[in-house]
N, C-alpha and C. Protein backbone atom coordinates (compact mmCIF):
# COMPACT_ATOMS: atom_id res chain seq x y z
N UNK A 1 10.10 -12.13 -11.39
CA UNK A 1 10.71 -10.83 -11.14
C UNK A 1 9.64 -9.77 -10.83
N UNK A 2 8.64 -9.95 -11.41
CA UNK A 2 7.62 -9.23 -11.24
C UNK A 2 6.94 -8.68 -9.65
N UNK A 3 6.99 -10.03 -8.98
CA UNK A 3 6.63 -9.79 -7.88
C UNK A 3 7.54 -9.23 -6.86
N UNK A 4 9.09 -9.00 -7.62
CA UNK A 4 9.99 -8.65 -6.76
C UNK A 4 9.73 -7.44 -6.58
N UNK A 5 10.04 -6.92 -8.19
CA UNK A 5 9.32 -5.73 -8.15
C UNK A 5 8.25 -5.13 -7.48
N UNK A 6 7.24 -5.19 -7.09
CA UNK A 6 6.19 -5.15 -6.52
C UNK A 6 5.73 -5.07 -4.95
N UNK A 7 7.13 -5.75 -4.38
CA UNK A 7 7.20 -5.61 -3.22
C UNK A 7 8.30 -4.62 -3.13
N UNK A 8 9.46 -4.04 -3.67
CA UNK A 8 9.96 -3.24 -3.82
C UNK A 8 9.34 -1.98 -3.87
N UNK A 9 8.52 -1.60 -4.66
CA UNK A 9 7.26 -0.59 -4.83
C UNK A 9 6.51 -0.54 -4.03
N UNK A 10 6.28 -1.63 -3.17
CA UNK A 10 5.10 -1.48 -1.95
C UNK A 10 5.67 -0.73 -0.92
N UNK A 11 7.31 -1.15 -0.81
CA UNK A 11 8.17 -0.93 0.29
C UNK A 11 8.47 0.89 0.87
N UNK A 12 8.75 0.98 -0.48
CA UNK A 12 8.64 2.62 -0.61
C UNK A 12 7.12 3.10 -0.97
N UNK A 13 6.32 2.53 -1.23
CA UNK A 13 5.02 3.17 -1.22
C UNK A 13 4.37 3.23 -0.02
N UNK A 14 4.71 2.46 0.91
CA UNK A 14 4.50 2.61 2.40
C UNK A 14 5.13 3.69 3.00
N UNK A 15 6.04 3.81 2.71
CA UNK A 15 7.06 5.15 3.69
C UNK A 15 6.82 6.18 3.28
N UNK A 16 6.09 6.50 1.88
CA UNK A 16 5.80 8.05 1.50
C UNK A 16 4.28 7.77 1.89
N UNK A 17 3.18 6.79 2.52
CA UNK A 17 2.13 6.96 2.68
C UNK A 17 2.27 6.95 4.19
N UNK A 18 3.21 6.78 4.72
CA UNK A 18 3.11 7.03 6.10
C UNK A 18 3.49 8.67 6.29
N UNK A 19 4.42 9.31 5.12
CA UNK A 19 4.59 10.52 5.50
C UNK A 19 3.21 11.43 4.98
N UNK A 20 2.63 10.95 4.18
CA UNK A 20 1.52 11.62 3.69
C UNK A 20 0.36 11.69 4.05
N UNK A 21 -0.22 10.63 5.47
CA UNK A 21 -1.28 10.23 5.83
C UNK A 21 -1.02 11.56 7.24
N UNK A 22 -1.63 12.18 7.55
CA UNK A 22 -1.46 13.35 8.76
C UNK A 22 -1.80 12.72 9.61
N UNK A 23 -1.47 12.33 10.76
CA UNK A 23 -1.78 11.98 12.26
C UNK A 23 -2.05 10.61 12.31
N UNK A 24 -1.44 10.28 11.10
CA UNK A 24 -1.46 8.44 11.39
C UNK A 24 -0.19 8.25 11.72
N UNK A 25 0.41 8.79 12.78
CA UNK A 25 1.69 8.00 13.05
C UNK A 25 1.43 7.17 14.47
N UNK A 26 0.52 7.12 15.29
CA UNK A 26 -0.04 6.98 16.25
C UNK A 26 -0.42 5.10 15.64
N UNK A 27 -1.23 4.49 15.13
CA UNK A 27 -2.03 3.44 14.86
C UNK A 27 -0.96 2.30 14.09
N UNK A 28 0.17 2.52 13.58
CA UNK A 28 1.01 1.59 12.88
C UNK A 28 2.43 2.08 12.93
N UNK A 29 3.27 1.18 13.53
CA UNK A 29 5.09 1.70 13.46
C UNK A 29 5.19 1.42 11.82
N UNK A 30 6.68 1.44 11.30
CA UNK A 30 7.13 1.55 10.53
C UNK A 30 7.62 0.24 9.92
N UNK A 31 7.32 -1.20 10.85
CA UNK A 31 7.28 -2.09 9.59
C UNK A 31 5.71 -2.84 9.49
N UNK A 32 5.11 -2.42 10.34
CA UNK A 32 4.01 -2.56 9.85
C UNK A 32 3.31 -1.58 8.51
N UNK A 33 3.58 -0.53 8.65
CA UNK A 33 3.10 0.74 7.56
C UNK A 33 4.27 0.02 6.30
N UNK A 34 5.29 -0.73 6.35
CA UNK A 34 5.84 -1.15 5.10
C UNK A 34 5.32 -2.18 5.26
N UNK A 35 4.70 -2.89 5.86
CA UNK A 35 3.47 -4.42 5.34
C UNK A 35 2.20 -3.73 5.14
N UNK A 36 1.56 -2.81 5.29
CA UNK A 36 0.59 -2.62 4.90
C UNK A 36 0.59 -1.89 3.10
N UNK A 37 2.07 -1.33 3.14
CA UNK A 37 2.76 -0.35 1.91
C UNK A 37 2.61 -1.74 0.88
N UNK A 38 3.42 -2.65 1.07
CA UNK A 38 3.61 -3.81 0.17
C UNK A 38 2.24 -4.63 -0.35
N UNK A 39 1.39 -4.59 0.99
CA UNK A 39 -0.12 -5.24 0.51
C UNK A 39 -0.99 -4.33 -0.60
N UNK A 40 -0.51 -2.98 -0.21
CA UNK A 40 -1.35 -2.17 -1.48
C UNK A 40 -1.04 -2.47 -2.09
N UNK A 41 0.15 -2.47 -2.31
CA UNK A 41 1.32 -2.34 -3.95
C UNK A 41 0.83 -3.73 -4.47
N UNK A 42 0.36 -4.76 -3.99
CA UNK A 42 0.11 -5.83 -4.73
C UNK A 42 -1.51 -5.60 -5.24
N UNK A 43 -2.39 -5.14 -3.93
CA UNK A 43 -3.81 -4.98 -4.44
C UNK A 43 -3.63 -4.23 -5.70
N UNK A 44 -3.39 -3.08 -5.51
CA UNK A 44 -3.36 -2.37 -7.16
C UNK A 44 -2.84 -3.02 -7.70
N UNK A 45 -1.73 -3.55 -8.04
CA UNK A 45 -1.44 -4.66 -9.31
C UNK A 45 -2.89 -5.66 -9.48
N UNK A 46 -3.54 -6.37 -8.77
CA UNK A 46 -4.06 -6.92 -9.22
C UNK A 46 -5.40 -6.29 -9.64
N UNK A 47 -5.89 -5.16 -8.66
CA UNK A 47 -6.90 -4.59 -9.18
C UNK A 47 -7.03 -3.90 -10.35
N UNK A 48 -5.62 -3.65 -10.79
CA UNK A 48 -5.31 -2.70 -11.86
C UNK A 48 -5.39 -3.66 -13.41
N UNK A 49 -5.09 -5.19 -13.04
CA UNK A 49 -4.92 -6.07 -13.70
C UNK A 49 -6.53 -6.32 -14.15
N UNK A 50 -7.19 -6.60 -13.40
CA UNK A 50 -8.28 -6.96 -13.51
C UNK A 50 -9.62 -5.68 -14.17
N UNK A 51 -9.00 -4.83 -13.65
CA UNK A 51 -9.25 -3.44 -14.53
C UNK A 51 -9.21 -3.12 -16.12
N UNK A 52 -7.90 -3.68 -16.62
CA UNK A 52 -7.62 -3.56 -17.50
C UNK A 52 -6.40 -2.43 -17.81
N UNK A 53 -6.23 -1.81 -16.83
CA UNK A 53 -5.02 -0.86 -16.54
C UNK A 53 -3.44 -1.10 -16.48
N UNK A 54 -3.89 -2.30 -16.20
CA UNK A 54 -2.24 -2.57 -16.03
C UNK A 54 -2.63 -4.01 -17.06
N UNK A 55 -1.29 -4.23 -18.07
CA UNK A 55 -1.12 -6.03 -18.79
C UNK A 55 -1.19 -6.95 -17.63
N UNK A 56 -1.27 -8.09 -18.15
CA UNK A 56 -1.36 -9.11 -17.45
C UNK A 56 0.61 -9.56 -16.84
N UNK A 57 0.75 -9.47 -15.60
CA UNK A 57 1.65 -9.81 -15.11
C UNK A 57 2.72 -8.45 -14.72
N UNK A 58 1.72 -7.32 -15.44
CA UNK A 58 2.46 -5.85 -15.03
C UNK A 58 2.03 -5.61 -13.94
N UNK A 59 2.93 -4.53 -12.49
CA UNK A 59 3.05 -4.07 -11.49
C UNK A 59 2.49 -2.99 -11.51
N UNK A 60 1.68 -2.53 -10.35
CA UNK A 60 1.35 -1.14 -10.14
C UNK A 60 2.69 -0.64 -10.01
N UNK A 61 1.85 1.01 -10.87
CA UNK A 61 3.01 1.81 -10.48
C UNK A 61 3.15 2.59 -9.67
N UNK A 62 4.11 3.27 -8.92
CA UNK A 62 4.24 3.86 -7.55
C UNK A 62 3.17 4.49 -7.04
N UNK A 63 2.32 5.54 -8.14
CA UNK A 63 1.10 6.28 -7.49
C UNK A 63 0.29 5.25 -7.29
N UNK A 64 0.17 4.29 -7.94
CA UNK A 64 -0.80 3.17 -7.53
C UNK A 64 -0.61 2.31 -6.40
N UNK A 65 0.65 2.32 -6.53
CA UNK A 65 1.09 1.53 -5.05
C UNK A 65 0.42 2.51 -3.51
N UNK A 66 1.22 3.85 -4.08
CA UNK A 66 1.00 4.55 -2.85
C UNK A 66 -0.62 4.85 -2.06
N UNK A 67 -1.36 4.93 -3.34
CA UNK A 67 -2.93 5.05 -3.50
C UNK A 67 -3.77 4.03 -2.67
N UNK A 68 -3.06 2.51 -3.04
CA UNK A 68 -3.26 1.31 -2.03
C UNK A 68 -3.23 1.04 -0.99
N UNK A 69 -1.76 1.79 -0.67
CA UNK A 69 -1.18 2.03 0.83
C UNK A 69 -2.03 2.80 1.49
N UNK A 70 -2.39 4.22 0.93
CA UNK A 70 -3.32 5.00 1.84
C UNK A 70 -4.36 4.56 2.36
N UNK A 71 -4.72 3.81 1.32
CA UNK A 71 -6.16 3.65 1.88
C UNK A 71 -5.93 2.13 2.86
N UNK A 72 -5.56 1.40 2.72
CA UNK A 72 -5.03 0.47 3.65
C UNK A 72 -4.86 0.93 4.85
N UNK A 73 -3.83 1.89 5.32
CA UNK A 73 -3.50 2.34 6.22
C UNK A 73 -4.79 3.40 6.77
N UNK A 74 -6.16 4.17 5.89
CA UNK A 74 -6.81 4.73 6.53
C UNK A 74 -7.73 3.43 7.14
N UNK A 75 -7.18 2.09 6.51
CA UNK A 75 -8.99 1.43 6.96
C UNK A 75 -8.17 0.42 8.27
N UNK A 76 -6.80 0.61 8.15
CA UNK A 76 -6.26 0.02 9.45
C UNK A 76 -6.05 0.96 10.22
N UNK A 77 -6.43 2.18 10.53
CA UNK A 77 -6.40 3.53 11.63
C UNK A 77 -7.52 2.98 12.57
N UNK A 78 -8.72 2.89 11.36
CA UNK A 78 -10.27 2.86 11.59
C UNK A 78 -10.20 1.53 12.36
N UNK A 79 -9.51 0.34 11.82
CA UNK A 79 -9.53 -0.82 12.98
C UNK A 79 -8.97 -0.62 14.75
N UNK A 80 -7.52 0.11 14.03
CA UNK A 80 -7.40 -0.51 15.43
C UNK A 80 -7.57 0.51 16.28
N UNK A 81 -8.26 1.91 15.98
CA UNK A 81 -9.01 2.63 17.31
C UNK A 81 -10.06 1.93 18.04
N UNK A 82 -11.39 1.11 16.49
CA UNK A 82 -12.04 0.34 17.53
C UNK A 82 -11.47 -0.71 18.38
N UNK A 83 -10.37 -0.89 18.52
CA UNK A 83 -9.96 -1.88 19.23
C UNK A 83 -9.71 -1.09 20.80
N UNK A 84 -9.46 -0.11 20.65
CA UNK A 84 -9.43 0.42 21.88
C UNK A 84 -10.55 0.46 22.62
């Protein structure tokens, strides 16, 4: 259940980091920015796990999710301009 959770939290942690990131609407549509939302939401769980922040088998929580997402989404801006 855990991980259901988690992708649930990623899902919406993507859509408020797409509204929160300024002028990244250009570099990722909207189910990519919810696959990149869901990959945070798991990194912080595990980074958070491994931290000591979160128990073992507990989920980031939304600011953590969203925190993941941002930065995900700033270091996938940074990719795919160099791709241009």
């Amino acid at each position: 259940m855990g991980i259901i959770w988690t992708i649930v939290v990623g899902f919406v942690a993507g859509v408020i980091a797409k509204f929160l990131m300024p002028g990244n609407n250009e570099p990722a549509g909207f189910v990519l920015t919810t696959i990149l939302g869901i990959v945070g939401a798991i990194v912080a769980s595990y980074l958070g796990q491994a931290l000591g922040w979160y128990a073992p088998g507990e989920g980031a929580g939304l600011i953590g999710a969203v925190v993941g997402a941002i930065v995900l989404l700033f270091v996938w801006g940074i990719i795919a301009r160099r791709r241009e």
